[in-house]
PDB file of N, CA and C in Angstrom:
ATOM      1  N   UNK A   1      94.874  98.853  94.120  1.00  0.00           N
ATOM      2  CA  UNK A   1      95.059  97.456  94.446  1.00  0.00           C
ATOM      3  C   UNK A   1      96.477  97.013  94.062  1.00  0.00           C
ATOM      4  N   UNK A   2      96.733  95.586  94.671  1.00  0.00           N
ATOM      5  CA  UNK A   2      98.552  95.683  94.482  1.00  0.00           C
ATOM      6  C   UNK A   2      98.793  94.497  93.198  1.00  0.00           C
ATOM      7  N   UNK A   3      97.643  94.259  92.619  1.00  0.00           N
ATOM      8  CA  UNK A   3      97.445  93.625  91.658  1.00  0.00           C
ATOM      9  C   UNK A   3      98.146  94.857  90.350  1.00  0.00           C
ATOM     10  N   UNK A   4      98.024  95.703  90.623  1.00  0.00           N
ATOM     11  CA  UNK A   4      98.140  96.843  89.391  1.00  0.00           C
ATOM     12  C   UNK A   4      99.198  96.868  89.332  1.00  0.00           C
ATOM     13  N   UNK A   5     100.092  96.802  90.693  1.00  0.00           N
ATOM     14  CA  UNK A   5     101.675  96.893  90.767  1.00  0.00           C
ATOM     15  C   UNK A   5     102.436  96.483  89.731  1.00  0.00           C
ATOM     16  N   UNK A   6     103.268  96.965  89.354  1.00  0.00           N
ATOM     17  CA  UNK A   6     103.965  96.299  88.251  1.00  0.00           C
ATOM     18  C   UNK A   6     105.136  95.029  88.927  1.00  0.00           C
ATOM     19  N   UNK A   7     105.328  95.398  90.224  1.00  0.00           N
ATOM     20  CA  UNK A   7     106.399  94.669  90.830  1.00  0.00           C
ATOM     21  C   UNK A   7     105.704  93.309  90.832  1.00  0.00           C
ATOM     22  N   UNK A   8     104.419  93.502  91.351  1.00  0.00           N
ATOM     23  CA  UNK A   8     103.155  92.213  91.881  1.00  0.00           C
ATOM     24  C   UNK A   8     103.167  91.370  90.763  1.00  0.00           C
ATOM     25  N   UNK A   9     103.356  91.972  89.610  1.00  0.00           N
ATOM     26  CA  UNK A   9     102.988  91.766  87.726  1.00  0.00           C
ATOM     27  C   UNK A   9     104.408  90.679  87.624  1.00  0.00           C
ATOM     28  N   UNK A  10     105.144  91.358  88.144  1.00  0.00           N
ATOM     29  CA  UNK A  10     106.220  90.507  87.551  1.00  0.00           C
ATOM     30  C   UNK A  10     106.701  89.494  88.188  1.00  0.00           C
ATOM     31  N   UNK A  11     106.274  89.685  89.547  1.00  0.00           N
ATOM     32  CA  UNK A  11     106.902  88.960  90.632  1.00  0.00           C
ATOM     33  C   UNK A  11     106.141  87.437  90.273  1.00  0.00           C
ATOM     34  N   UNK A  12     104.454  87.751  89.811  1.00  0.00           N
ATOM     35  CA  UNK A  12     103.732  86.475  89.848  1.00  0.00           C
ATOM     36  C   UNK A  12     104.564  85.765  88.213  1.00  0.00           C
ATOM     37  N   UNK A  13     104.372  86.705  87.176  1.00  0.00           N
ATOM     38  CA  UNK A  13     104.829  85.711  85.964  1.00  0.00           C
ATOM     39  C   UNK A  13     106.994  84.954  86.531  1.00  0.00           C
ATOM     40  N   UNK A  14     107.482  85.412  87.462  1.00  0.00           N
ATOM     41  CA  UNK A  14     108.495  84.883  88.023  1.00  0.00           C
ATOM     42  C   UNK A  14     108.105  83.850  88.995  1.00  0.00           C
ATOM     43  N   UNK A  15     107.181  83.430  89.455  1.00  0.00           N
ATOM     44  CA  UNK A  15     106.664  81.793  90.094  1.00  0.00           C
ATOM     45  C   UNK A  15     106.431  81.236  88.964  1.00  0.00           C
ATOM     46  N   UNK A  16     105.703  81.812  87.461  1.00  0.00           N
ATOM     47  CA  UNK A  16     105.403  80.410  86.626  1.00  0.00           C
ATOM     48  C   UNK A  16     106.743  79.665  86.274  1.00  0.00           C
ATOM     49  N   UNK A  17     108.056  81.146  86.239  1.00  0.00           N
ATOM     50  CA  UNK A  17     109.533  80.400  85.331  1.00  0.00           C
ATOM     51  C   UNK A  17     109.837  79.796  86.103  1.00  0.00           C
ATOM     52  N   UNK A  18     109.906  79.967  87.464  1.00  0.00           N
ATOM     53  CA  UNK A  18     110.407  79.200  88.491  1.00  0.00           C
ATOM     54  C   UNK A  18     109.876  77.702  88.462  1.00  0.00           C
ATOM     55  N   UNK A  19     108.636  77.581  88.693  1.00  0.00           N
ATOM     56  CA  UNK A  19     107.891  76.284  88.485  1.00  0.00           C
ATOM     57  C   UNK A  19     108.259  75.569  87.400  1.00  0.00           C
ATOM     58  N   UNK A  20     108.563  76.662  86.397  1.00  0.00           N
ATOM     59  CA  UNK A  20     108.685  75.531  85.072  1.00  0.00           C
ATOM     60  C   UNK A  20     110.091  75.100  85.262  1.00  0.00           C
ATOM     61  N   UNK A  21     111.180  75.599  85.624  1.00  0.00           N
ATOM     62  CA  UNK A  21     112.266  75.064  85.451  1.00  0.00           C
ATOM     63  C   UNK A  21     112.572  74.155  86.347  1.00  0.00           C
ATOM     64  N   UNK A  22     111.709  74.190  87.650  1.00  0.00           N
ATOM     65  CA  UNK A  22     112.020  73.226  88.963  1.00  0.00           C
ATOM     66  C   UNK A  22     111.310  71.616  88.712  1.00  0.00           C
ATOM     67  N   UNK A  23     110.393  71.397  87.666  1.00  0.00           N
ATOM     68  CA  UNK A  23     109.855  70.364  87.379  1.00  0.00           C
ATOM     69  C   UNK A  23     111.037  69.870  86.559  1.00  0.00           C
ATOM     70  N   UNK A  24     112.063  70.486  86.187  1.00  0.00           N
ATOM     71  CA  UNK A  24     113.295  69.603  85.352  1.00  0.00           C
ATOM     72  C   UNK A  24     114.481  69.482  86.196  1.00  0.00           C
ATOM     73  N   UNK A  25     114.065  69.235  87.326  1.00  0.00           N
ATOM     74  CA  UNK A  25     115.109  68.901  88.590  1.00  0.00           C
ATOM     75  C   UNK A  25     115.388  67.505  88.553  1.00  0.00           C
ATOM     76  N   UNK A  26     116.409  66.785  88.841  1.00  0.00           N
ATOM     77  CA  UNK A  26     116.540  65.534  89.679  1.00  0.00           C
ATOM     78  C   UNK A  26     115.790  65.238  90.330  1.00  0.00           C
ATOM     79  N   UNK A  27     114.890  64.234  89.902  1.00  0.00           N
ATOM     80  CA  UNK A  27     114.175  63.696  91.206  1.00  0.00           C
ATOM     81  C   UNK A  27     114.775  63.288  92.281  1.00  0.00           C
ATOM     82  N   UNK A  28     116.250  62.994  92.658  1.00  0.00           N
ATOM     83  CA  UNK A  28     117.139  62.536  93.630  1.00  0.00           C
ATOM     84  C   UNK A  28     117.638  63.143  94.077  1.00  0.00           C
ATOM     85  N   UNK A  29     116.881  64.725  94.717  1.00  0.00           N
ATOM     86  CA  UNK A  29     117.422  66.156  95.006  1.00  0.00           C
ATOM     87  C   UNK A  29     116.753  66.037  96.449  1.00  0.00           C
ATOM     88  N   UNK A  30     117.077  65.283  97.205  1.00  0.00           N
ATOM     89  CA  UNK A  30     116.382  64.944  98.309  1.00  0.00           C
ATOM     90  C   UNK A  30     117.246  65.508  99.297  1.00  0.00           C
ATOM     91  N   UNK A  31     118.488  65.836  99.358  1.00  0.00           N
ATOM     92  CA  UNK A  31     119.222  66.640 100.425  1.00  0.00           C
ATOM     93  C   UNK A  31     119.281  68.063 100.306  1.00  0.00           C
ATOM     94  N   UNK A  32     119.604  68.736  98.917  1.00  0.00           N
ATOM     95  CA  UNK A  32     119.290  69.946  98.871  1.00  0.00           C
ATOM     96  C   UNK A  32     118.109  70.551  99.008  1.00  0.00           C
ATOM     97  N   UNK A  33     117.323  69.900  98.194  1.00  0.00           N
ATOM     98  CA  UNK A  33     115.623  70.240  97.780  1.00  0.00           C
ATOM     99  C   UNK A  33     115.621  71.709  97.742  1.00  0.00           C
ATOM    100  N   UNK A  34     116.486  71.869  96.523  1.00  0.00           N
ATOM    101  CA  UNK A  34     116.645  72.961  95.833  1.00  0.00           C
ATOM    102  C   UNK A  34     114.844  73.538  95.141  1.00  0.00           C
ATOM    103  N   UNK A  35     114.545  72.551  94.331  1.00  0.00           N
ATOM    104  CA  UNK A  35     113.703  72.809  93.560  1.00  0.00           C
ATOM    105  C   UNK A  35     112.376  73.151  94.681  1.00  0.00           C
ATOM    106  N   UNK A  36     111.768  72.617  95.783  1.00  0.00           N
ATOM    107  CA  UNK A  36     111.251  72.325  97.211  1.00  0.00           C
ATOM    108  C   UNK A  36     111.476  74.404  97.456  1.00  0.00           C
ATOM    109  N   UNK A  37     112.821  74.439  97.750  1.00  0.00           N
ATOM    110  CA  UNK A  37     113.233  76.027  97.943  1.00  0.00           C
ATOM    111  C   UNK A  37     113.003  77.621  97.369  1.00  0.00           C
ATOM    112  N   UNK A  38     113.226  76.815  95.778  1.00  0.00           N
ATOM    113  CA  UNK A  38     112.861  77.745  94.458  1.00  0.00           C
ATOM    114  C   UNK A  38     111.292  77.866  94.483  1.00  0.00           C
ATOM    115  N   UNK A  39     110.620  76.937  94.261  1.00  0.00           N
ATOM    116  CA  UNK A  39     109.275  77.040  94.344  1.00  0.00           C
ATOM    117  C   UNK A  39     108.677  78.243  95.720  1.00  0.00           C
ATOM    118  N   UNK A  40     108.738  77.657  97.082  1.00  0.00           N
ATOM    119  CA  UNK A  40     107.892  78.005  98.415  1.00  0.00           C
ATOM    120  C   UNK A  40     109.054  79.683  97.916  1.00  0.00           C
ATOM    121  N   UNK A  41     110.149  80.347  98.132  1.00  0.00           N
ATOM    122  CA  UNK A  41     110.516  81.280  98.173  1.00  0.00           C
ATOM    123  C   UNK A  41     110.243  81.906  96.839  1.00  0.00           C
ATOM    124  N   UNK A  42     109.662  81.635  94.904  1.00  0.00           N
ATOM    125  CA  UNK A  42     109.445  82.382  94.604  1.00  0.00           C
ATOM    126  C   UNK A  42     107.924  82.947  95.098  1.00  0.00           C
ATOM    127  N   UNK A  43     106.731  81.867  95.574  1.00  0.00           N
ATOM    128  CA  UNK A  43     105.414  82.601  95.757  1.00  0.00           C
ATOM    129  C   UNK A  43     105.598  83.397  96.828  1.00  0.00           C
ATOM    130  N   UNK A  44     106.538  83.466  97.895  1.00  0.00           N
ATOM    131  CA  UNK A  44     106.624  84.266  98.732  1.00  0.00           C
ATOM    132  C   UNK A  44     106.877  86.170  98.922  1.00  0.00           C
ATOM    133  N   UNK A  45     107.700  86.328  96.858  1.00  0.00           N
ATOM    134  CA  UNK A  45     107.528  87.711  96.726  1.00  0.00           C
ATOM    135  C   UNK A  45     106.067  88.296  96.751  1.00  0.00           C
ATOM    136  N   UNK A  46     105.517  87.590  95.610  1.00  0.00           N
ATOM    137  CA  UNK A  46     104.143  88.296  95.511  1.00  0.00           C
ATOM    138  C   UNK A  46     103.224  88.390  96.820  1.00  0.00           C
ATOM    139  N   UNK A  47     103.358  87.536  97.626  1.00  0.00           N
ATOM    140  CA  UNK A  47     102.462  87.041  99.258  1.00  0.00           C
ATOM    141  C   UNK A  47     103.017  88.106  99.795  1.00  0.00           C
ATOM    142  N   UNK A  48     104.102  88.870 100.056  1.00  0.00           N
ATOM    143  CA  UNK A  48     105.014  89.886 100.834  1.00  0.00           C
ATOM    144  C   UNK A  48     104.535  90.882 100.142  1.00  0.00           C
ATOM    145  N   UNK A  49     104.474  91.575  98.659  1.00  0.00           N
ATOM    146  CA  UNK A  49     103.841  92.410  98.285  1.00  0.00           C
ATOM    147  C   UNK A  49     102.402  92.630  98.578  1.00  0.00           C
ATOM    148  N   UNK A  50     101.035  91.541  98.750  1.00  0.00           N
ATOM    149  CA  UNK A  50     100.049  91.777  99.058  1.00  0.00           C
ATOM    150  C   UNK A  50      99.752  92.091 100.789  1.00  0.00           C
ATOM    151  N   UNK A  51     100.687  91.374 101.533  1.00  0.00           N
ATOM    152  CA  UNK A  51     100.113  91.456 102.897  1.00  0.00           C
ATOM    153  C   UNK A  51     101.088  92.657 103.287  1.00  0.00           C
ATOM    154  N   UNK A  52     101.825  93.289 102.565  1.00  0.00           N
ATOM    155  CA  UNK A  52     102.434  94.624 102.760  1.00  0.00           C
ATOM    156  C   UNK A  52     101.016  96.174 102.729  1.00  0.00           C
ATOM    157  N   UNK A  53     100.315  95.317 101.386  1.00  0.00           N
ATOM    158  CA  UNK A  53      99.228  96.394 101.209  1.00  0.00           C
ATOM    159  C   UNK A  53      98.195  96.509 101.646  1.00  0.00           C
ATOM    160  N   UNK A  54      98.177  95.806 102.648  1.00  0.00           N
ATOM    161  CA  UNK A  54      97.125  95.866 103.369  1.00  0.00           C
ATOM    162  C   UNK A  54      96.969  96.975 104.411  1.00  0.00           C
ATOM    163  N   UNK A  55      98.586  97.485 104.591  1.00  0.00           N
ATOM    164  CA  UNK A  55      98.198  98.120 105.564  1.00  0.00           C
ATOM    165  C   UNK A  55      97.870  99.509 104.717  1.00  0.00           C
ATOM    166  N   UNK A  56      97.433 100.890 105.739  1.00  0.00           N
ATOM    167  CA  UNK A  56      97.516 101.796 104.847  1.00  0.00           C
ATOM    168  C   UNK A  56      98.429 102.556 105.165  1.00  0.00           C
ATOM    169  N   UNK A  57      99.778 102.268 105.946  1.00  0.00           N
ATOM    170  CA  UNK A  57     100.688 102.732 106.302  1.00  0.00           C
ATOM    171  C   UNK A  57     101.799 102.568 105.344  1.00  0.00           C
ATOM    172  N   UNK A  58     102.579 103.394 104.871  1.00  0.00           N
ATOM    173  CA  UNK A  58     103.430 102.862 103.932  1.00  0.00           C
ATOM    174  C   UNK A  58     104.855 102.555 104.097  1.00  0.00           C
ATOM    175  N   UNK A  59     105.372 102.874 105.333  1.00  0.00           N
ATOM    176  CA  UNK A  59     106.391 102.567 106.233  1.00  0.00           C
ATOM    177  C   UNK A  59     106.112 101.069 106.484  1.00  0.00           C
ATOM    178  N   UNK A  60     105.386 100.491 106.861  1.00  0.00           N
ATOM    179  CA  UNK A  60     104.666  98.732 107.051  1.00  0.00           C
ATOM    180  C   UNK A  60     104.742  98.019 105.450  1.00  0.00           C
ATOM    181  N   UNK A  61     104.537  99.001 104.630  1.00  0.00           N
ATOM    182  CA  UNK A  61     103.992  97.876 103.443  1.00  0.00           C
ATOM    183  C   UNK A  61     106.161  97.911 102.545  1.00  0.00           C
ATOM    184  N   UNK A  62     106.266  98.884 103.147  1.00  0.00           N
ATOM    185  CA  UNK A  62     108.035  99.403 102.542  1.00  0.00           C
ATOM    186  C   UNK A  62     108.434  97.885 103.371  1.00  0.00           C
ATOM    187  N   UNK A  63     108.603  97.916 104.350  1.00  0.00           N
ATOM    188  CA  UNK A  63     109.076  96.745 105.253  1.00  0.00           C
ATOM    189  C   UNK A  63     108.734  95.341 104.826  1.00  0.00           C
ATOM    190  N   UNK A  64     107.839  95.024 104.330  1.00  0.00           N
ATOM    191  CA  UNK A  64     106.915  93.871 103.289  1.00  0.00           C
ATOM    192  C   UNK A  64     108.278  93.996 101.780  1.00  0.00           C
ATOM    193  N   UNK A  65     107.913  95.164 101.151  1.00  0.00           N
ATOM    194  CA  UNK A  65     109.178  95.058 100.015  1.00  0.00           C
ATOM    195  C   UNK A  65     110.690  94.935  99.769  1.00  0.00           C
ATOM    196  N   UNK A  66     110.889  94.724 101.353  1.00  0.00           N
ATOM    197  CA  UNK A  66     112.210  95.032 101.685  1.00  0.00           C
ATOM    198  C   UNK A  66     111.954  92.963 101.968  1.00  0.00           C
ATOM    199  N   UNK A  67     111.126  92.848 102.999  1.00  0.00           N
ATOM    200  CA  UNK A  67     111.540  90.992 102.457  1.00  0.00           C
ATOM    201  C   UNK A  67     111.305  90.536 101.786  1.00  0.00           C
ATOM    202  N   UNK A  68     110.917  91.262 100.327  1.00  0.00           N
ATOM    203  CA  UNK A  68     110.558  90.501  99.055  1.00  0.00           C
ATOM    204  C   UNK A  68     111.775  90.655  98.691  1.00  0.00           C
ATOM    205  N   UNK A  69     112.850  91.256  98.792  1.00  0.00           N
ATOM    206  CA  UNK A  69     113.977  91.887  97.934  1.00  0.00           C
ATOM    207  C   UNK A  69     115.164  91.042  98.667  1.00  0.00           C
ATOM    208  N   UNK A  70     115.166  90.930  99.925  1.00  0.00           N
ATOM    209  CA  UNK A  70     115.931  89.710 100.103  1.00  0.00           C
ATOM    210  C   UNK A  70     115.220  88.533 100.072  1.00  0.00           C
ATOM    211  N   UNK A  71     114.310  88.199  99.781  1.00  0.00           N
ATOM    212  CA  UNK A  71     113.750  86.673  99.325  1.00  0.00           C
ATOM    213  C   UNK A  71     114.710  86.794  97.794  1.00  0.00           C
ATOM    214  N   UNK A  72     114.029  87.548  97.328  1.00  0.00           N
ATOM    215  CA  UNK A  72     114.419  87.440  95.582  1.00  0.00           C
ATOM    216  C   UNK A  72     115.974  87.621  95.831  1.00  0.00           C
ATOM    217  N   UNK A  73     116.886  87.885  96.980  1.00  0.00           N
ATOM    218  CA  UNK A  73     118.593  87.645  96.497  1.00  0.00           C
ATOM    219  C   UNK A  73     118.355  86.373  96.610  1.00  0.00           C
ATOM    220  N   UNK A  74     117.961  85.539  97.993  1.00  0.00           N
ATOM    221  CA  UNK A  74     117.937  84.161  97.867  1.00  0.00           C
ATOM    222  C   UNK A  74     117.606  83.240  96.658  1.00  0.00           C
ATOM    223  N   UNK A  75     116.525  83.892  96.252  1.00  0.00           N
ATOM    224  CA  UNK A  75     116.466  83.009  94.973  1.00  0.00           C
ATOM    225  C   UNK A  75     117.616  82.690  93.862  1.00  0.00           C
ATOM    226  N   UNK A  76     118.161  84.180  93.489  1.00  0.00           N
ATOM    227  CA  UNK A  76     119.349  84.608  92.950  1.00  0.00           C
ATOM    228  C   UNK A  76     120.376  83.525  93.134  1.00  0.00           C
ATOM    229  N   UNK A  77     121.086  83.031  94.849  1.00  0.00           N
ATOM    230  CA  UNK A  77     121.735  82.162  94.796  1.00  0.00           C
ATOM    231  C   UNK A  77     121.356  81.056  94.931  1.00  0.00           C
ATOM    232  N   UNK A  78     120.181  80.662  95.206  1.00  0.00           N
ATOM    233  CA  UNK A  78     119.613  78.690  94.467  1.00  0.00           C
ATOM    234  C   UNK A  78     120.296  78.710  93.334  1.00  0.00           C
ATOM    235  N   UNK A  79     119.651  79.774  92.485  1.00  0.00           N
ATOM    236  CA  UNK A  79     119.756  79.444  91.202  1.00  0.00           C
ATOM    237  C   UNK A  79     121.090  79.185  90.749  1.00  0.00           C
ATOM    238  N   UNK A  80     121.832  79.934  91.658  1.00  0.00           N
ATOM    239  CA  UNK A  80     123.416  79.841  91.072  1.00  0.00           C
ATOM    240  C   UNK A  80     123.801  78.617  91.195  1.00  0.00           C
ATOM    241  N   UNK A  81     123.584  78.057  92.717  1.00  0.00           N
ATOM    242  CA  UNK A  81     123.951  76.694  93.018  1.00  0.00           C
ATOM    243  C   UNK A  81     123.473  75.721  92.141  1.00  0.00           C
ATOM    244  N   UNK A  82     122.526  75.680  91.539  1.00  0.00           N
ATOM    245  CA  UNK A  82     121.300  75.422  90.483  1.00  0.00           C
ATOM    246  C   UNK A  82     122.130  75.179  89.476  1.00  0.00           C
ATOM    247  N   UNK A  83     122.814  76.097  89.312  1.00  0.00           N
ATOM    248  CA  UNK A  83     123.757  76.357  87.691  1.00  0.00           C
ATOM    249  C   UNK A  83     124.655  75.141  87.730  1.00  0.00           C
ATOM    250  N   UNK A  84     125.530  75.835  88.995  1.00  0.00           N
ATOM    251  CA  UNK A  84     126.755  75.031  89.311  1.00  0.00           C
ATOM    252  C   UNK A  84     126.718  73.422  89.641  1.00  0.00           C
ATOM    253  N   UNK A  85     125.439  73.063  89.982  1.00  0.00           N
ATOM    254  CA  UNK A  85     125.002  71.456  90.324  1.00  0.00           C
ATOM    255  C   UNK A  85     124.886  70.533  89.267  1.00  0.00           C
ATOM    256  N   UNK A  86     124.452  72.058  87.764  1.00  0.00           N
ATOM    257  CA  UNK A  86     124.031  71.649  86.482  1.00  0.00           C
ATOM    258  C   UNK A  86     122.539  71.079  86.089  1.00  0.00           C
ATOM    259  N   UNK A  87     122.213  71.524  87.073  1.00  0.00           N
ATOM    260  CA  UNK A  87     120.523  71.356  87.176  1.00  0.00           C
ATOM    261  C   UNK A  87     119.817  72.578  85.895  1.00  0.00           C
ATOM    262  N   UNK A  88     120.409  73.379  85.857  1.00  0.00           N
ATOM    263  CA  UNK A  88     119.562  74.487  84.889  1.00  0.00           C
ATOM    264  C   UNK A  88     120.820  75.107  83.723  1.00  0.00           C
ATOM    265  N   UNK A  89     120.857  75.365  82.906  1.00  0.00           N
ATOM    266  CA  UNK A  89     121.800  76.051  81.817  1.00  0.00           C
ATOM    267  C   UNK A  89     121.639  77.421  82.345  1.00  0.00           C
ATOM    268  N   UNK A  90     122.971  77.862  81.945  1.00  0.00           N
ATOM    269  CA  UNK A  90     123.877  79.576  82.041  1.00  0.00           C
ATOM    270  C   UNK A  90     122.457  79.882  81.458  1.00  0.00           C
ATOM    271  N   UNK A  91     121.913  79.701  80.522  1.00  0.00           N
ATOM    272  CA  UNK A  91     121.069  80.795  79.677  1.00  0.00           C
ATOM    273  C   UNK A  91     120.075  81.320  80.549  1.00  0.00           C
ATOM    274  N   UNK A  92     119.801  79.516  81.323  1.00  0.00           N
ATOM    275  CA  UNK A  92     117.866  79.373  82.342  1.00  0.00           C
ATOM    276  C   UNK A  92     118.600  81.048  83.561  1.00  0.00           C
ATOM    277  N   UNK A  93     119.558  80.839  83.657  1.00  0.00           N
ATOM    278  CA  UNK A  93     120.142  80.924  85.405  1.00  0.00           C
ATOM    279  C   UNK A  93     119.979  82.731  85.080  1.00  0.00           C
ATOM    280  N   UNK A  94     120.735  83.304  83.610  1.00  0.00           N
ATOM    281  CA  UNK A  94     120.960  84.794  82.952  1.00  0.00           C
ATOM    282  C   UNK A  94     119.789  85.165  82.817  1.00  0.00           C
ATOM    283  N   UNK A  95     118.822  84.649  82.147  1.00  0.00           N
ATOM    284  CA  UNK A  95     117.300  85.166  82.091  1.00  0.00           C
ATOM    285  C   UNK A  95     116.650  85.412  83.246  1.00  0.00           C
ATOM    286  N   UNK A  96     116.729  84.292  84.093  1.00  0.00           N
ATOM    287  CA  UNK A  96     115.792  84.408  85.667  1.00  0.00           C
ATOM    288  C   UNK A  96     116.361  85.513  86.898  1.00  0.00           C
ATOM    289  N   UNK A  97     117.732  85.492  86.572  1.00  0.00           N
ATOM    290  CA  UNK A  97     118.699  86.850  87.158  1.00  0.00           C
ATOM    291  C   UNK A  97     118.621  88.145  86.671  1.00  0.00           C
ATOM    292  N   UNK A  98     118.123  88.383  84.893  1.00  0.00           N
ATOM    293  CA  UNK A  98     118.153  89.403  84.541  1.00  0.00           C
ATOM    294  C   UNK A  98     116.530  90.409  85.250  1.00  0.00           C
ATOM    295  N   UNK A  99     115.406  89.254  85.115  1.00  0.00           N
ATOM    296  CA  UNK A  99     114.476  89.360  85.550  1.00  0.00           C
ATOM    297  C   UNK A  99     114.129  90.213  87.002  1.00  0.00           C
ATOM    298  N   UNK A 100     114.972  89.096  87.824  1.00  0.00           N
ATOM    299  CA  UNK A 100     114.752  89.394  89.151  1.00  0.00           C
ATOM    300  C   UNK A 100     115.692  90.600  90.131  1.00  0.00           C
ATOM    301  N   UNK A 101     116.528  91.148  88.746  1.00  0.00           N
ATOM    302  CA  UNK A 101     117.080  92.653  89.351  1.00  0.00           C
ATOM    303  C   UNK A 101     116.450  93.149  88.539  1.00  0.00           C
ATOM    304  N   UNK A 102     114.948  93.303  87.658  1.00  0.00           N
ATOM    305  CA  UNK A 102     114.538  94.160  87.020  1.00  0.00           C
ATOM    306  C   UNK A 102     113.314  94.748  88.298  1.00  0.00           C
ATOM    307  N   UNK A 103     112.909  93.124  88.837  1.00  0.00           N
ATOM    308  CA  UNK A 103     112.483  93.452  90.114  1.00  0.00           C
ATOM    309  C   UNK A 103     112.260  94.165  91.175  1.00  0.00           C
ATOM    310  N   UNK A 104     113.464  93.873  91.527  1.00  0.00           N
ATOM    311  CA  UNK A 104     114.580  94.412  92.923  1.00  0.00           C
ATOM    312  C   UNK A 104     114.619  95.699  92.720  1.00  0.00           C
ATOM    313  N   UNK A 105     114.895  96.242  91.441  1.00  0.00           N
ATOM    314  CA  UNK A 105     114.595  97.889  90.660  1.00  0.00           C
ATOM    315  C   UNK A 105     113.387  98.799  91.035  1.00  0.00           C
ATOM    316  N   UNK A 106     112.326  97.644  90.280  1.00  0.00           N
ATOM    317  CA  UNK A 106     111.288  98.194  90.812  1.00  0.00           C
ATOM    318  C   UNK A 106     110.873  98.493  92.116  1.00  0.00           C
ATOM    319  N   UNK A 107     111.241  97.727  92.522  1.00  0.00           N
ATOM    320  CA  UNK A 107     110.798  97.746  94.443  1.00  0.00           C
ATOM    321  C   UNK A 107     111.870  99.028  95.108  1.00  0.00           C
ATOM    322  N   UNK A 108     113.235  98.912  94.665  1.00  0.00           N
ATOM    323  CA  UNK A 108     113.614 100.166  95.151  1.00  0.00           C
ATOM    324  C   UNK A 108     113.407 101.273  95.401  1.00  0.00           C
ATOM    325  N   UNK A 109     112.994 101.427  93.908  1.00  0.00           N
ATOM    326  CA  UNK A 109     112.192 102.958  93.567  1.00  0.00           C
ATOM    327  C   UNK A 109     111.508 103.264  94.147  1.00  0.00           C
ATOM    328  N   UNK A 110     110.889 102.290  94.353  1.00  0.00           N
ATOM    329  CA  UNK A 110     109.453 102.355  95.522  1.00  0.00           C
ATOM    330  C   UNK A 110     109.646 102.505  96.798  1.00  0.00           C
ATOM    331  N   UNK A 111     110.773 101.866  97.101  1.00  0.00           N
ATOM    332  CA  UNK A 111     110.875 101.875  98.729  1.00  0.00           C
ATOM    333  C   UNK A 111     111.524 103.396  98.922  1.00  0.00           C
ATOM    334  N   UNK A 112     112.289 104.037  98.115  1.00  0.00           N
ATOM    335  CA  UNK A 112     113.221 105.408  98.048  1.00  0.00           C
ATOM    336  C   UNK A 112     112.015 106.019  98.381  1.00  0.00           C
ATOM    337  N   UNK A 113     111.289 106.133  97.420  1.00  0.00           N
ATOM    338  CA  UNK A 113     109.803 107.253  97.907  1.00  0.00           C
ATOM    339  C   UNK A 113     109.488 107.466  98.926  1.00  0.00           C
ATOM    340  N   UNK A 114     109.382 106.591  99.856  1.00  0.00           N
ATOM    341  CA  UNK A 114     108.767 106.652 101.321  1.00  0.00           C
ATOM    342  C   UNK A 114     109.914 107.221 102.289  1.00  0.00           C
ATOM    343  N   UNK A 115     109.289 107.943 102.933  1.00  0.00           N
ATOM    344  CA  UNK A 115     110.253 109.271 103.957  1.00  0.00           C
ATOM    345  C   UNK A 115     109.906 108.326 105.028  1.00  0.00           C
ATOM    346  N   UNK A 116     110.779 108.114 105.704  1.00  0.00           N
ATOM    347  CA  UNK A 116     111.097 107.984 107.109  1.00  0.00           C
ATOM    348  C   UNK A 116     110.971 108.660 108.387  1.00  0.00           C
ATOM    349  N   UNK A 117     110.089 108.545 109.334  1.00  0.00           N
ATOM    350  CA  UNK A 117     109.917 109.447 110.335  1.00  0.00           C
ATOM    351  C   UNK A 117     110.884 110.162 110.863  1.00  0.00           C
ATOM    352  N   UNK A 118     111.427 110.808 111.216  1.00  0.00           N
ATOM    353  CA  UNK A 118     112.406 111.344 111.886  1.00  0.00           C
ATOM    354  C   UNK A 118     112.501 111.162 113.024  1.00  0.00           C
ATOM    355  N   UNK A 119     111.708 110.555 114.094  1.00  0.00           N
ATOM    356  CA  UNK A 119     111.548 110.399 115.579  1.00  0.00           C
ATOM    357  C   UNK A 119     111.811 108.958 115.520  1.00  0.00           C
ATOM    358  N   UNK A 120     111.827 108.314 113.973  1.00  0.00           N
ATOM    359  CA  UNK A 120     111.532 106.475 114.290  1.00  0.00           C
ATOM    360  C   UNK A 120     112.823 105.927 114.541  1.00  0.00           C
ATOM    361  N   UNK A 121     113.056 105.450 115.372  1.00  0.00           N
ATOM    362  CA  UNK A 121     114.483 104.892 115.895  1.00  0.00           C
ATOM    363  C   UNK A 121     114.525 103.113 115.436  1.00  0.00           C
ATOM    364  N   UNK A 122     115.849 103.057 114.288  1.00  0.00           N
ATOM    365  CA  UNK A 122     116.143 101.520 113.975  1.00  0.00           C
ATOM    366  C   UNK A 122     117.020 101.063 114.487  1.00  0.00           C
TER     367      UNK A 122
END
């Protein structure tokens, strides 16, 4: 199950930091809606990891971890903008970055494993 995943593991305790730090937004963030962004794109790793595993193909579920991994750069630069707006401290922005290439790690590894057809044309 993809609950066991360690990526799934981390990806979900990375929506609670996210949530927690987006409730200390500007409420007058009505053009960026940064915090609106951070939120819907962090639940979207773990949602990309489960409907990846559904299939039992692992070329399909690799393709699922591959848009979790550019979701999670996006997040990467909210957060920066995040920094730079002064919405979150260097410390919030270093922790949630250190996190989310511990991530991106994991998912690599994972995606390296899987062999590629040789007939499959990208």
């Amino acid at each position: 199950m993809y609950h066991n995943l360690e990526m799934w593991q981390r990806s979900m305790r990375l929506v609670q930091e996210i949530y927690k730090i987006a409730r200390f937004f500007p409420m007058d963030n009505t053009i960026t809606k940064i915090p609106y962004k951070l939120r819907k794109l962090s639940v979207n790793v773990p949602l990309n990891i489960s409907r990846g595993f559904v299939f039992d193909n692992q070329l399909n579920f690799s393709n699922y971890i591959i848009l979790a991994i550019n979701t999670l750069e996006e997040i990467k630069e909210l957060l920066k903008q995040s920094y730079e707006l002064k919405f979150i401290e260097i410390s919030q922005k270093e922790s949630l970055d250190f996190e989310i290439n511990q991530i991106i790690q994991l998912m690599k590894k994972y995606t390296e494993k899987i062999e590629c057809p040789k007939n499959l044309i990208i």
